[in-house]
PDB file of N, CA and C in Angstrom:
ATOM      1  N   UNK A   1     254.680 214.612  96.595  1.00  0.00           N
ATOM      2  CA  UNK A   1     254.350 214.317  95.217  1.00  0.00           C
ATOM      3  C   UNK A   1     255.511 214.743  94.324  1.00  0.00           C
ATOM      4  N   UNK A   2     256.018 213.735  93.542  1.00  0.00           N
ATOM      5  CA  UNK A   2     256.940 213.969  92.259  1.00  0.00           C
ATOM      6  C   UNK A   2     256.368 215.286  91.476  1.00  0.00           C
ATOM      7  N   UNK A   3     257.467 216.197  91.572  1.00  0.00           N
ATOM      8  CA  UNK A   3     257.116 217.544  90.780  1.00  0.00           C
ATOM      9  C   UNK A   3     257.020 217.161  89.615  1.00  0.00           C
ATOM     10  N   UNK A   4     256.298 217.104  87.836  1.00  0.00           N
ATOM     11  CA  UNK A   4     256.596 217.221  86.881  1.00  0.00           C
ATOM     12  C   UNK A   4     255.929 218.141  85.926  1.00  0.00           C
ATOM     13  N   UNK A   5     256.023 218.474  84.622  1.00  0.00           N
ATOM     14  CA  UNK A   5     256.022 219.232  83.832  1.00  0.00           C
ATOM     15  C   UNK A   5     254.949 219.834  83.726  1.00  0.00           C
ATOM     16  N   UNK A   6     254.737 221.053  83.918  1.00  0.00           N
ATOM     17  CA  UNK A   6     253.351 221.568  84.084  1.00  0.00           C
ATOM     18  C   UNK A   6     252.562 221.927  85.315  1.00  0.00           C
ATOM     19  N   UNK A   7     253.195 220.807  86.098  1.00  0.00           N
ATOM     20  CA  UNK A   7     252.795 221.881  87.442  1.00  0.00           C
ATOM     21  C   UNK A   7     252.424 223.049  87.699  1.00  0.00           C
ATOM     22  N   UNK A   8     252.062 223.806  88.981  1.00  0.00           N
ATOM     23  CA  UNK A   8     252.265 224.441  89.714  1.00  0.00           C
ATOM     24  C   UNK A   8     253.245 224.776  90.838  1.00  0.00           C
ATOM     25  N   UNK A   9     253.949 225.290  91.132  1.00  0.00           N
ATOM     26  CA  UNK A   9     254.752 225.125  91.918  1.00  0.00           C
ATOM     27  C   UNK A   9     255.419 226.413  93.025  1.00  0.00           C
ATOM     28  N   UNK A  10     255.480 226.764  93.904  1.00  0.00           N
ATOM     29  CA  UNK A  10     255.350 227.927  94.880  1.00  0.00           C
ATOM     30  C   UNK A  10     257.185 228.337  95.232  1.00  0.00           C
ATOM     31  N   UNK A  11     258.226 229.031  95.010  1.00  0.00           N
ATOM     32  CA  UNK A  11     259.457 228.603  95.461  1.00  0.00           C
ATOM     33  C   UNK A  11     259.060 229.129  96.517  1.00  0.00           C
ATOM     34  N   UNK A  12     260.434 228.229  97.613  1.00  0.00           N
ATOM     35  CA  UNK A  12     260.952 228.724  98.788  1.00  0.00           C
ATOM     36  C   UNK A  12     261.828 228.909  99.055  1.00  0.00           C
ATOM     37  N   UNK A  13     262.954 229.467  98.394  1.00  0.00           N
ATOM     38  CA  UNK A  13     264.121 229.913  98.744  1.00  0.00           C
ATOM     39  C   UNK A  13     264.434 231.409  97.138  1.00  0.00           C
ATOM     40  N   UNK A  14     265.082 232.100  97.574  1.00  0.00           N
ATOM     41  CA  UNK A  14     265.575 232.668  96.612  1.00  0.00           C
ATOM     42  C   UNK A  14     264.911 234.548  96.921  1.00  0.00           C
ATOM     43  N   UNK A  15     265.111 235.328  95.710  1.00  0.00           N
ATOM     44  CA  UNK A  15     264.311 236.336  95.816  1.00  0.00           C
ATOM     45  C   UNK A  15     262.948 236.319  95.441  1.00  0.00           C
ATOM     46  N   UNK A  16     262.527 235.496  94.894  1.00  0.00           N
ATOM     47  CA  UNK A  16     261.569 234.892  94.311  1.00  0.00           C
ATOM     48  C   UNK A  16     260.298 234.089  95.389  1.00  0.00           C
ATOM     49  N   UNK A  17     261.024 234.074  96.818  1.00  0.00           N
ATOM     50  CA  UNK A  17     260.396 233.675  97.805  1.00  0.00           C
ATOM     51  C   UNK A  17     258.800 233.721  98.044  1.00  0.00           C
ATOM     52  N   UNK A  18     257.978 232.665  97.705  1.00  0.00           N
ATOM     53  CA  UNK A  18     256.591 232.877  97.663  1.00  0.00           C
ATOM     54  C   UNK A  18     255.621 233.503  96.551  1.00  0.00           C
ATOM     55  N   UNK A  19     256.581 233.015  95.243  1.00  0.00           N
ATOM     56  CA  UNK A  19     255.775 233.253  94.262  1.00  0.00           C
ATOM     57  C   UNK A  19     255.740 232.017  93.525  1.00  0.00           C
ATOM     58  N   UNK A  20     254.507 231.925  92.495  1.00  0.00           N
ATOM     59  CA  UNK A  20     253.986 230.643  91.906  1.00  0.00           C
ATOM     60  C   UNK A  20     254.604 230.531  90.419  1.00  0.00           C
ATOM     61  N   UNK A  21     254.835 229.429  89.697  1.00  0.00           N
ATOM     62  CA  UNK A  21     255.405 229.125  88.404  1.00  0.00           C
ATOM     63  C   UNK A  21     254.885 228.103  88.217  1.00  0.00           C
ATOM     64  N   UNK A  22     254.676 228.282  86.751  1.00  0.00           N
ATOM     65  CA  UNK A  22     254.504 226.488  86.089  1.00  0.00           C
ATOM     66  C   UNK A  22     255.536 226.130  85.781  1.00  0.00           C
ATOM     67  N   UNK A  23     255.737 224.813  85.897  1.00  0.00           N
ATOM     68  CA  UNK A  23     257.553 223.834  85.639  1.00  0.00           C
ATOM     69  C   UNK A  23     257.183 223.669  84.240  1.00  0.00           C
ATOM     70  N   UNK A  24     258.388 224.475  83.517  1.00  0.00           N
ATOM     71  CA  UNK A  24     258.283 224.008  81.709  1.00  0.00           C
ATOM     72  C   UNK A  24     258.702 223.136  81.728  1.00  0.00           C
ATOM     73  N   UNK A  25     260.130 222.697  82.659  1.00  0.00           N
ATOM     74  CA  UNK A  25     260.685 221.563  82.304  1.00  0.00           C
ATOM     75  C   UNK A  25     261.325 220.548  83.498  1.00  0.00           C
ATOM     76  N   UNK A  26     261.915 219.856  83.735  1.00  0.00           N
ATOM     77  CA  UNK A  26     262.681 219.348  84.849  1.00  0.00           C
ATOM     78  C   UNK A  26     263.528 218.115  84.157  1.00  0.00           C
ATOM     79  N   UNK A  27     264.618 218.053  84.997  1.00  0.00           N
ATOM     80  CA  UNK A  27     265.804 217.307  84.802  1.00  0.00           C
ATOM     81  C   UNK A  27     266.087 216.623  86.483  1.00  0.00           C
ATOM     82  N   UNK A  28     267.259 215.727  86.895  1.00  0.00           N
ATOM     83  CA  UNK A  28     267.046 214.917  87.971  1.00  0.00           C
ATOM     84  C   UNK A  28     267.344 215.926  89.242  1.00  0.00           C
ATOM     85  N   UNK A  29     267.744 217.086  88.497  1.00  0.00           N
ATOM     86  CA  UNK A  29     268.306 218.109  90.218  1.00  0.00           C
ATOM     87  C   UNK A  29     267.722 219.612  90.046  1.00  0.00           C
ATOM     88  N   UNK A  30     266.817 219.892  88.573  1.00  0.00           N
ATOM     89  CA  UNK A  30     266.659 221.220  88.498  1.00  0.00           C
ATOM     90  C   UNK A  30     265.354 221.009  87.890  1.00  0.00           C
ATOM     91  N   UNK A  31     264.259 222.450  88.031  1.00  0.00           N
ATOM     92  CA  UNK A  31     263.263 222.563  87.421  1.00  0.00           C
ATOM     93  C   UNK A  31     263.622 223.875  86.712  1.00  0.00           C
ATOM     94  N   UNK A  32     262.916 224.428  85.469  1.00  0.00           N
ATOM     95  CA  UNK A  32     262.844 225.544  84.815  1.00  0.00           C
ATOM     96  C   UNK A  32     261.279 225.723  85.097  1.00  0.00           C
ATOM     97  N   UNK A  33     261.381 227.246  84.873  1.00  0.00           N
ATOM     98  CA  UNK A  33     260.326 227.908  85.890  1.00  0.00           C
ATOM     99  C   UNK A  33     259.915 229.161  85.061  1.00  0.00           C
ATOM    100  N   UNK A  34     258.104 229.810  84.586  1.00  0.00           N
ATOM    101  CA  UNK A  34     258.121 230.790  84.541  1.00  0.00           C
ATOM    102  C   UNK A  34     256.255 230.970  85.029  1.00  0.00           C
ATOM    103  N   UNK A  35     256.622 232.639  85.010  1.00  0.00           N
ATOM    104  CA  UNK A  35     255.559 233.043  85.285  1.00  0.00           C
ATOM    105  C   UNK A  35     254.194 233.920  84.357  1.00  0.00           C
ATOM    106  N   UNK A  36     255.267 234.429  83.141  1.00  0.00           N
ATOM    107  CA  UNK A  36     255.129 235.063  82.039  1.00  0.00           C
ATOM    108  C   UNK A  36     254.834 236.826  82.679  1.00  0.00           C
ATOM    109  N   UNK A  37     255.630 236.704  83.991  1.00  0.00           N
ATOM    110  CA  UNK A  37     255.404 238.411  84.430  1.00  0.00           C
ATOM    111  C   UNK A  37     257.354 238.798  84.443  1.00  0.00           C
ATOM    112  N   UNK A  38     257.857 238.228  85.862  1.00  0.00           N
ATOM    113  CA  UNK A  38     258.946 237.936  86.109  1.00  0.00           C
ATOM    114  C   UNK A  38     260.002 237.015  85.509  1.00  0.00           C
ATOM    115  N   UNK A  39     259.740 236.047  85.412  1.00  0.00           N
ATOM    116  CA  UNK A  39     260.211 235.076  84.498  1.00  0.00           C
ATOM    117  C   UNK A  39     259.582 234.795  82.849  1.00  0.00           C
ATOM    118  N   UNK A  40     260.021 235.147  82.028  1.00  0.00           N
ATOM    119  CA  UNK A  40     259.235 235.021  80.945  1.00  0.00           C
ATOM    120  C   UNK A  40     259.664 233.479  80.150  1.00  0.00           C
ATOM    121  N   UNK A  41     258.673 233.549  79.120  1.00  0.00           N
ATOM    122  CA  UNK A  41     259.366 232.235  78.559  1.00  0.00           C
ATOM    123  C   UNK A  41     260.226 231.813  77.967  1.00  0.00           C
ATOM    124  N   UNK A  42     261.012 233.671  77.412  1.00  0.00           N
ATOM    125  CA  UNK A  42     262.067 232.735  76.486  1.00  0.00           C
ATOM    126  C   UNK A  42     263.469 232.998  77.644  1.00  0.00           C
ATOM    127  N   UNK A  43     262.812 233.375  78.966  1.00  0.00           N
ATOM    128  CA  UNK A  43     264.027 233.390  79.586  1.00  0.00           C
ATOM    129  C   UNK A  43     263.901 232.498  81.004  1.00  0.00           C
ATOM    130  N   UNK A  44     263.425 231.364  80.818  1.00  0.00           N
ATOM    131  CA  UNK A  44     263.150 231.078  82.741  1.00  0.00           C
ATOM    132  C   UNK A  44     263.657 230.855  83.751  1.00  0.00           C
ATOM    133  N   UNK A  45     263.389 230.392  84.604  1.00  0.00           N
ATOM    134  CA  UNK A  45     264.386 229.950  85.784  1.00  0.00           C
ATOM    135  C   UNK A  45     264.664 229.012  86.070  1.00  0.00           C
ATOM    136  N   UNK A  46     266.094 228.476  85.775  1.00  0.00           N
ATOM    137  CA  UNK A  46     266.452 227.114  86.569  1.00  0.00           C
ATOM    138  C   UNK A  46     266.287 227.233  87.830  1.00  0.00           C
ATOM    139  N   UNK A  47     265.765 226.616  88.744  1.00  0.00           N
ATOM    140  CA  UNK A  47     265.802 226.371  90.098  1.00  0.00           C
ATOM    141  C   UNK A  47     266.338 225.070  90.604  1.00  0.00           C
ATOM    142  N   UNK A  48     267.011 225.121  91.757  1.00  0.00           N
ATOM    143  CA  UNK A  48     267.094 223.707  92.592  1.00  0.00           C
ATOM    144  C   UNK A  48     265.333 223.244  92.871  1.00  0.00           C
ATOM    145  N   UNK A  49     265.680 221.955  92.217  1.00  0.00           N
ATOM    146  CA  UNK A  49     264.120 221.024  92.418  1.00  0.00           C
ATOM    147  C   UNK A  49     263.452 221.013  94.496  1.00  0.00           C
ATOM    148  N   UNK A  50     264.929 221.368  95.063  1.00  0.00           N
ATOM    149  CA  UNK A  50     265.026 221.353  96.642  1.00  0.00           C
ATOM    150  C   UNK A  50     264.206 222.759  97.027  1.00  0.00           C
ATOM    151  N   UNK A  51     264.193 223.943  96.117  1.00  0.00           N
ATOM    152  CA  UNK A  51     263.786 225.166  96.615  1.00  0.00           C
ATOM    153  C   UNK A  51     262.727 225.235  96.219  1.00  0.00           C
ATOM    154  N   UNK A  52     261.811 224.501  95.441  1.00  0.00           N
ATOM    155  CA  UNK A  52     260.378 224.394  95.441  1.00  0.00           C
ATOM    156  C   UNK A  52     259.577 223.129  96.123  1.00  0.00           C
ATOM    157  N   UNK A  53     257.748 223.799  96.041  1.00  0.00           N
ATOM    158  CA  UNK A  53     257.104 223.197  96.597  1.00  0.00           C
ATOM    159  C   UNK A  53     256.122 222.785  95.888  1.00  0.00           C
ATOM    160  N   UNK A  54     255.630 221.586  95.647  1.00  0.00           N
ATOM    161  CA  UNK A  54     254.598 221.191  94.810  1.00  0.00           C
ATOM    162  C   UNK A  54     253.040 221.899  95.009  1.00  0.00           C
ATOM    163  N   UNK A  55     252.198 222.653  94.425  1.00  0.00           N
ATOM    164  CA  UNK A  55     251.176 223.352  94.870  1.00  0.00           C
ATOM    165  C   UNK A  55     250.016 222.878  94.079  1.00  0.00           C
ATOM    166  N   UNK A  56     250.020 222.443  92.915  1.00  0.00           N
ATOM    167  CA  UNK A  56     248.867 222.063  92.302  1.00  0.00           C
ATOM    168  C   UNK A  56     249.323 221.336  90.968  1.00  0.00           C
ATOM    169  N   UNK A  57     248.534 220.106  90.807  1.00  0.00           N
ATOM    170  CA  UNK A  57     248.635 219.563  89.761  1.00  0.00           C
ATOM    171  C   UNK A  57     247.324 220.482  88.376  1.00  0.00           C
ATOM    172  N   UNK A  58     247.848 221.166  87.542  1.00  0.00           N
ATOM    173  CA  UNK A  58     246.634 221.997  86.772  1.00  0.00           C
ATOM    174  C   UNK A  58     246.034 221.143  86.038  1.00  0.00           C
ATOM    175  N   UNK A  59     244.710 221.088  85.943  1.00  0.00           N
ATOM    176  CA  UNK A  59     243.436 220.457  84.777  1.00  0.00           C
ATOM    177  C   UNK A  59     243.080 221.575  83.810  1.00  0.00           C
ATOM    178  N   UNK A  60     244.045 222.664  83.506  1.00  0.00           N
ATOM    179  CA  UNK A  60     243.843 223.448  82.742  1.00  0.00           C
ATOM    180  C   UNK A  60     243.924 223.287  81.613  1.00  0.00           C
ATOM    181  N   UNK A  61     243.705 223.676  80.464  1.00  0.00           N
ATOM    182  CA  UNK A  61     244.127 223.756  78.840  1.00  0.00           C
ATOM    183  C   UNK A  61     245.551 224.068  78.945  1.00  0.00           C
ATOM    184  N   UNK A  62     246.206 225.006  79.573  1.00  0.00           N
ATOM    185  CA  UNK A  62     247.474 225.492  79.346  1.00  0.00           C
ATOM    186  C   UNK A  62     248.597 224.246  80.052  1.00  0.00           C
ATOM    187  N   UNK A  63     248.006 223.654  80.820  1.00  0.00           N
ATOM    188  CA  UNK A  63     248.725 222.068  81.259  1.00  0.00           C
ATOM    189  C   UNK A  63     249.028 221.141  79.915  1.00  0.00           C
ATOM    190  N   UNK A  64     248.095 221.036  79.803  1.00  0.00           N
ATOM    191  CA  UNK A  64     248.296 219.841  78.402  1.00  0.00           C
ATOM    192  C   UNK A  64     248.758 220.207  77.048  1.00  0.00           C
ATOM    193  N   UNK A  65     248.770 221.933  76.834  1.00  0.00           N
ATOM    194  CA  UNK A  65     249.596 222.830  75.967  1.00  0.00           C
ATOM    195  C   UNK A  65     251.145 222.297  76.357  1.00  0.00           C
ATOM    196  N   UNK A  66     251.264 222.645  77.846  1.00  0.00           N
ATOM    197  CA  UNK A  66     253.172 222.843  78.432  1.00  0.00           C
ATOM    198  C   UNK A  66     253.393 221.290  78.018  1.00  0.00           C
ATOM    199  N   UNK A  67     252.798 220.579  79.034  1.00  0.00           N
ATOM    200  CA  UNK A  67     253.115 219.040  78.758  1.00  0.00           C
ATOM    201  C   UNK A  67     253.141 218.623  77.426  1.00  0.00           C
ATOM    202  N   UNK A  68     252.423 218.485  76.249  1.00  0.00           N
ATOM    203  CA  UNK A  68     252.634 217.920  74.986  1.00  0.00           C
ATOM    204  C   UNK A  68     253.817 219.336  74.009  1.00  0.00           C
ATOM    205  N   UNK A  69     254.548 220.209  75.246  1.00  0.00           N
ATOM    206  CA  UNK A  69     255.796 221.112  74.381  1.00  0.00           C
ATOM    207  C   UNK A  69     254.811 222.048  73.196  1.00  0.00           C
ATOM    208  N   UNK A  70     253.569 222.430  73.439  1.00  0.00           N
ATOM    209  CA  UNK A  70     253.040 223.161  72.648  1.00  0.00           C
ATOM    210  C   UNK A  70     253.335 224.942  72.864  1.00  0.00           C
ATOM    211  N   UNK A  71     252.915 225.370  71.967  1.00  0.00           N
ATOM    212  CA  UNK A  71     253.532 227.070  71.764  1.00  0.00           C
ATOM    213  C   UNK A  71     252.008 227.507  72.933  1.00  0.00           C
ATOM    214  N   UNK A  72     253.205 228.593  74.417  1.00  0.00           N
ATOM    215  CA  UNK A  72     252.172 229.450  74.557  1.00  0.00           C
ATOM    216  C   UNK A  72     252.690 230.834  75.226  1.00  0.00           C
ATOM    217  N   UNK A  73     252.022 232.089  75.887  1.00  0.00           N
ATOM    218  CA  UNK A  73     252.471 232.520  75.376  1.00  0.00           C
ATOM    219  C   UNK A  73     253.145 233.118  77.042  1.00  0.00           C
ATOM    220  N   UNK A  74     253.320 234.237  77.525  1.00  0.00           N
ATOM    221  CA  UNK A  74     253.748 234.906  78.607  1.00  0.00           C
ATOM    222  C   UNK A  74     252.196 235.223  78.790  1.00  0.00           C
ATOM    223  N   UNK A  75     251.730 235.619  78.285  1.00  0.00           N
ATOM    224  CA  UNK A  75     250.337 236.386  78.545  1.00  0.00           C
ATOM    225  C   UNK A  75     249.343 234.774  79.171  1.00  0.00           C
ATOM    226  N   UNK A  76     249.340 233.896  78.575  1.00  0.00           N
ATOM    227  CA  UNK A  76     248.530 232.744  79.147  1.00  0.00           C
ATOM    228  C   UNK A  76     248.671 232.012  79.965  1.00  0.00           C
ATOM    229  N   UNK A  77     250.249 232.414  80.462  1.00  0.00           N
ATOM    230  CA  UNK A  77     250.671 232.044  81.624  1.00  0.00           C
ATOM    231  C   UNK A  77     250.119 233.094  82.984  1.00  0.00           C
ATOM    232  N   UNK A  78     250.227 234.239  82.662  1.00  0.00           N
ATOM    233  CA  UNK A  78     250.258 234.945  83.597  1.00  0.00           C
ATOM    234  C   UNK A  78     248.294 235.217  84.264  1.00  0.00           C
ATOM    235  N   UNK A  79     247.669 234.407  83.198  1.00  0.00           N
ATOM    236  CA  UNK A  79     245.967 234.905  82.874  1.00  0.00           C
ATOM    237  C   UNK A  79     245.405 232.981  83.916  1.00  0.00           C
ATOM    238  N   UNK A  80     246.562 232.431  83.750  1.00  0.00           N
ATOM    239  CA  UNK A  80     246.216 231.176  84.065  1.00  0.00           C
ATOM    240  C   UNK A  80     246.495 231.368  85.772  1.00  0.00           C
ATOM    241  N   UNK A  81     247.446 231.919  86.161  1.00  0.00           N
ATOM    242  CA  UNK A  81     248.285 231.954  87.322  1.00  0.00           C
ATOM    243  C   UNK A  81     247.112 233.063  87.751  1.00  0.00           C
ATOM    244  N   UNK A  82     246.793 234.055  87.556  1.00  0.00           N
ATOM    245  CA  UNK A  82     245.409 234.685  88.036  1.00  0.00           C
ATOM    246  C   UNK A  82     244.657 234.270  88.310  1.00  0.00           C
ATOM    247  N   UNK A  83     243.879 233.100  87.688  1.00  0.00           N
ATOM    248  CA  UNK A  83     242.996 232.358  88.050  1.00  0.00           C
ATOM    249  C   UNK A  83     242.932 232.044  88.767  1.00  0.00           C
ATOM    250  N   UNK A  84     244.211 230.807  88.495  1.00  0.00           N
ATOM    251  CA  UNK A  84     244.718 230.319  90.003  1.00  0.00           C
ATOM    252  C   UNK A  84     244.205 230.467  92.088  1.00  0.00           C
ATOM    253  N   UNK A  85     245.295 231.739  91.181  1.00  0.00           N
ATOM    254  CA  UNK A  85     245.264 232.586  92.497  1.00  0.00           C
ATOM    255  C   UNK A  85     243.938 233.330  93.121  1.00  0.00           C
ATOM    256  N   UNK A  86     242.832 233.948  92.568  1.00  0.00           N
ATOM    257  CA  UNK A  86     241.564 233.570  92.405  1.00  0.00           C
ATOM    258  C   UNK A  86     241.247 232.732  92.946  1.00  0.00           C
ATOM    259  N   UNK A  87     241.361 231.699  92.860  1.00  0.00           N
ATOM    260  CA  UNK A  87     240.593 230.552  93.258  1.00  0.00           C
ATOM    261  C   UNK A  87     241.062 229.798  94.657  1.00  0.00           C
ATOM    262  N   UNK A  88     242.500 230.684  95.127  1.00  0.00           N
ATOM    263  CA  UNK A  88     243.096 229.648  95.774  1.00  0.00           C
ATOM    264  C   UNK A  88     242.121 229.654  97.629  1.00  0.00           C
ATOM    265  N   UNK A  89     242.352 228.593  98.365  1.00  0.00           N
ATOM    266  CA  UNK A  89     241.489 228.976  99.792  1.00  0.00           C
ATOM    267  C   UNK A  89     240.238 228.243  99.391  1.00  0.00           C
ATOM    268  N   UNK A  90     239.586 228.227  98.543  1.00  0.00           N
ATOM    269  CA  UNK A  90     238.211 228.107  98.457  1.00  0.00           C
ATOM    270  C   UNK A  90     237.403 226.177  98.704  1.00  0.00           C
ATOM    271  N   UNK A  91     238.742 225.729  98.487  1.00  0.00           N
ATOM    272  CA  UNK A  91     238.661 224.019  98.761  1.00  0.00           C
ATOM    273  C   UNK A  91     238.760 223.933 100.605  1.00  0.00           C
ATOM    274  N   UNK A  92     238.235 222.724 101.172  1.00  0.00           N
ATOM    275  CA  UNK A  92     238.454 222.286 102.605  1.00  0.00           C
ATOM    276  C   UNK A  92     239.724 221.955 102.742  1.00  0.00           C
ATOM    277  N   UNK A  93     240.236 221.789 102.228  1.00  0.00           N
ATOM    278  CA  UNK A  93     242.056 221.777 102.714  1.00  0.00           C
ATOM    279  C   UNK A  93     242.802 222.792 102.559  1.00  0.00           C
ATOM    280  N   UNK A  94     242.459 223.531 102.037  1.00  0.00           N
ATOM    281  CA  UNK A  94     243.024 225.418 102.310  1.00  0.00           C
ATOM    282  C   UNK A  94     244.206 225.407 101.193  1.00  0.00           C
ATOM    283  N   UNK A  95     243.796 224.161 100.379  1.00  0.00           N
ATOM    284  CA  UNK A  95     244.743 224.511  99.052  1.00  0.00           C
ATOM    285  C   UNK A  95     244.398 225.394  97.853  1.00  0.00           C
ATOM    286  N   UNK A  96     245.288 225.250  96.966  1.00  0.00           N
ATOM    287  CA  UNK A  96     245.197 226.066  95.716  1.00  0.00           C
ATOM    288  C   UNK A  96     243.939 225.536  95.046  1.00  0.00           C
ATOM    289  N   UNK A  97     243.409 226.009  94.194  1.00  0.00           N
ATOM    290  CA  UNK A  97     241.911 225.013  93.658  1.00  0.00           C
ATOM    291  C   UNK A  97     241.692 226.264  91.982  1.00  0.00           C
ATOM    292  N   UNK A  98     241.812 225.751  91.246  1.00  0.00           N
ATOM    293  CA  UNK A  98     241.640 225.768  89.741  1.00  0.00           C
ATOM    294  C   UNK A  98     239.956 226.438  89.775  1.00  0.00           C
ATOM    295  N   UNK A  99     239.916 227.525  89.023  1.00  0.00           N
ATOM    296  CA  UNK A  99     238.496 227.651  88.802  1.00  0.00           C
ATOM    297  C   UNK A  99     238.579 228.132  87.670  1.00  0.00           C
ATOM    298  N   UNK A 100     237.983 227.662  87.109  1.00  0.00           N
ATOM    299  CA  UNK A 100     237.915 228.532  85.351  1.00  0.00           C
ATOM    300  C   UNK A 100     236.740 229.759  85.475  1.00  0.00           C
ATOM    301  N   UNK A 101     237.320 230.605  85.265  1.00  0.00           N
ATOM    302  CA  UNK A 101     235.947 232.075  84.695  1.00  0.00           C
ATOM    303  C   UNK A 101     235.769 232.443  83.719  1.00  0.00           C
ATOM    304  N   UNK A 102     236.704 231.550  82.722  1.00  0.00           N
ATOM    305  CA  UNK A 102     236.614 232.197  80.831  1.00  0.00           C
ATOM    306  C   UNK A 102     235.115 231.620  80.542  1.00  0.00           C
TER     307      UNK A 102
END
């Protein structure tokens, strides 16, 4: 699946090895990347688009915040990515799976 904006996304290469980010942005060879713990927002990570892995398309509020370039914050990133992670395993394909608890 074409990575794009808002994603989820897991790297695999780097020091960063096996941790999750939403893509703020992408260009044809790089994604920018944060987590709002490690990577914050006003500082993120370019990555090679090659060293990540597509993990979840989000149906979250904070998806359609990133995607339409709306203000948010480190903290709603990091409360979203909890969730997440929370939730992940719980689908029959042993993927990531979105659960809202707010």
């Amino acid at each position: 699946m074409e990575i794009e904006k808002s994603h989820i996304v897991i790297s695999l290469a780097g020091r960063d090895k096996g941790s999750l980010f939403f893509v703020l942005d992408r260009d044809a060879k790089s994604v920018l990347l944060a987590d709002g713990k490690s990577r914050k927002l006003d500082k993120p990570k370019r990555k090679n688009i090659t060293h990540v892995r597509f993990v979840s398309e989000s149906s979250a509020d904070i998806a359609s915040i990133i995607k339409n370039g709306g203000k948010v914050s480190d903290k709603d990133l990091r409360k979203w990515l909890a969730v997440f992670k929370a939730g992940a395993g719980n689908d029959k394909g042993g993927t990531y799976v979105w659960q809202k608890t707010m």
